[in-house]
Protein backbone atom coordinates (compact mmCIF):
# COMPACT_ATOMS: atom_id res chain seq x y z
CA UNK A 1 -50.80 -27.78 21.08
CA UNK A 2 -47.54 -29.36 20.24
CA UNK A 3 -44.24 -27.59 21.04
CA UNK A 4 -41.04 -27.07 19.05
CA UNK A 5 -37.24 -26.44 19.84
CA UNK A 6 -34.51 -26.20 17.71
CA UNK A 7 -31.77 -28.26 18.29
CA UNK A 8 -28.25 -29.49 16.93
CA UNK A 9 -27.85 -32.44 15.35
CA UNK A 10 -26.96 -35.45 17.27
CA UNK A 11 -23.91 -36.04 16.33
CA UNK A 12 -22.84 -32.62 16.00
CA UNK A 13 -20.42 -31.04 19.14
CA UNK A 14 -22.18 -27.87 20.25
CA UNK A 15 -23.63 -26.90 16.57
CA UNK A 16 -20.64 -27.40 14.76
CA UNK A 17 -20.20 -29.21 11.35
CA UNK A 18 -19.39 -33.17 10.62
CA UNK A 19 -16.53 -33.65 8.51
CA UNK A 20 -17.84 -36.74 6.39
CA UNK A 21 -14.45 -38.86 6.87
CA UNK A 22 -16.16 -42.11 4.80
CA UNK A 23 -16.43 -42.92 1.12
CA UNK A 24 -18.70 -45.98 1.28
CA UNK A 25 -21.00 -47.99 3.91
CA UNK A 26 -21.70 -47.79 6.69
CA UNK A 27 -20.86 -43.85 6.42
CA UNK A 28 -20.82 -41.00 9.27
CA UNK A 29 -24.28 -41.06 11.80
CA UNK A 30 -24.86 -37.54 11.49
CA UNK A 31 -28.38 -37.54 13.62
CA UNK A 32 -30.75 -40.04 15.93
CA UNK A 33 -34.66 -38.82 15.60
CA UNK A 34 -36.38 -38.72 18.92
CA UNK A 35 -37.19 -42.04 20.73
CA UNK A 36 -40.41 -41.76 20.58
CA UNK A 37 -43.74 -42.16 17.69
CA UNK A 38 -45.39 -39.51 18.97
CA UNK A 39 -42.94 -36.83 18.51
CA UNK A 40 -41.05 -35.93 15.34
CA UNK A 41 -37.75 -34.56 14.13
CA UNK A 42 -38.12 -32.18 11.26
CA UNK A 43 -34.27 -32.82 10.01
CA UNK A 44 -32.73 -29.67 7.63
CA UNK A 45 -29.45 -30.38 6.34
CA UNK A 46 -26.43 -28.38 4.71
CA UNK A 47 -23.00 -29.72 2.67
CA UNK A 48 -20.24 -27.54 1.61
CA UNK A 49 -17.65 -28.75 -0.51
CA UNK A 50 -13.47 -27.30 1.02
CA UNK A 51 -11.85 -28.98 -2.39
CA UNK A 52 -11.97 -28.14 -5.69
CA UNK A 53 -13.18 -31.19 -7.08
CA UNK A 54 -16.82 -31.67 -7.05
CA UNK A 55 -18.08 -34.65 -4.46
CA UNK A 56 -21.05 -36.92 -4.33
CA UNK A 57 -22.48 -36.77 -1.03
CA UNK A 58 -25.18 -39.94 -0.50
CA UNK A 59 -27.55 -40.15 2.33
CA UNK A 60 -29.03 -43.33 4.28
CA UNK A 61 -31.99 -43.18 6.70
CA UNK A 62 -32.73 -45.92 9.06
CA UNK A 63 -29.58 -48.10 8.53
CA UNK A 64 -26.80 -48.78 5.61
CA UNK A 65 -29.19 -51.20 4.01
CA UNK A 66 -29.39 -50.18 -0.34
CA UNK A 67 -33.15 -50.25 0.97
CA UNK A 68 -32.47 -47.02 2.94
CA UNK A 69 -31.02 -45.00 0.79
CA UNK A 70 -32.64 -41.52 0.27
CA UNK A 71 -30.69 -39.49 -2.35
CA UNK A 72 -27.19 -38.65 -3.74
CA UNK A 73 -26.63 -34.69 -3.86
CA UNK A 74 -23.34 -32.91 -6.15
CA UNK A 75 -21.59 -30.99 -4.31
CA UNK A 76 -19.78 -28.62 -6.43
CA UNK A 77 -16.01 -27.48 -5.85
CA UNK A 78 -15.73 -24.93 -3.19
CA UNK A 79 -19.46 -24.87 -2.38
CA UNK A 80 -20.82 -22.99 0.08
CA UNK A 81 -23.74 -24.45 2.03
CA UNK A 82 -26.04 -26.52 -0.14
CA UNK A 83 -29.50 -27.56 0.54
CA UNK A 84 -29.48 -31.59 1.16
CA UNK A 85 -32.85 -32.23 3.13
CA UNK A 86 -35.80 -29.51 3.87
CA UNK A 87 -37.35 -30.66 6.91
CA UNK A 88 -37.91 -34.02 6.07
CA UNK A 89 -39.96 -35.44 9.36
CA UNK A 90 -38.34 -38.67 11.17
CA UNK A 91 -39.08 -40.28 14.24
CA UNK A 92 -38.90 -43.49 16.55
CA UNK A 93 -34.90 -42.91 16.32
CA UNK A 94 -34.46 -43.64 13.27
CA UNK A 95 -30.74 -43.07 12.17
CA UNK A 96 -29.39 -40.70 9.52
CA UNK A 97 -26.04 -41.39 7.82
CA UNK A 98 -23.88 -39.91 4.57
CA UNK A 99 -20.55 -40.62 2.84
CA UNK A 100 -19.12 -38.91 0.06
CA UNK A 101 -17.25 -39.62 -2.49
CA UNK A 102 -13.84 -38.29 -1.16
CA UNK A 103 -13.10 -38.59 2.13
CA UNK A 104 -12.51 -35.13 4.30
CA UNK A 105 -14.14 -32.86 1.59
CA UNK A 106 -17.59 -32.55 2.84
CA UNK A 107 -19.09 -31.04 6.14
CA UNK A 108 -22.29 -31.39 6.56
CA UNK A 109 -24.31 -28.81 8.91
CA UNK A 110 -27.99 -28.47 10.14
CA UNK A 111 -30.56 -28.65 12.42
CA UNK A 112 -33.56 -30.33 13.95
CA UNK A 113 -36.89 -28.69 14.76
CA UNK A 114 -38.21 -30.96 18.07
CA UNK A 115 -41.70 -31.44 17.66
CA UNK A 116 -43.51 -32.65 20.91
């Protein structure tokens, strides 16, 4: 029976939010999936918006190729927390990036549920 444990992201200090400080490539790592291909993260992530212009957040898994990239969200002035990703399952640590459009207007929150 496999287990599960929710967990920060990995690049998160103790649960808190990631400013996204880039505007282009490569972008800020938010989170590193287990090492493993027998275990899975189930990734959940947030954005609010602190500016009142609305900002383009994009999101890269597995590395900063064009390849890679897995959507572009709006982020609308002053947003609260917005759904970007709803337990999307990654694995084999495979890398998870984002940039938006201007730099130090996004945070982007979440969580992982651990699957073992």
């Amino acid at each position: 029976m496999p287990s599960y444990s929710k967990i920060p992201l990995s690049q998160s200090v103790n649960g808190k939010s990631i400013l996204i400080s880039l505007s282009a490539l490569p972008g800020n790592l938010l989170h590193t999936a287990v090492n493993t291909t027998t275990g899975a993260d189930e990734v959940w992530l947030y954005a609010s918006n602190t500016t009142a212009a609305d900002n383009i957040t994009t999101l890269y898994w597995g590395s900063t190729a064009t390849s890679d990239f897995l959507s572009q969200t709006n982020i609308q002035a002053y947003a609260g927390l917005t759904l970007l990703i709803p337990g999307i399952i990654v694995n084999n640590s495979l890398p998870i990036y984002a940039f938006t459009s201007t730099p130090s207007a996004v945070n982007i929150s979440g969580y992982v549920n651990r699957i073992s």
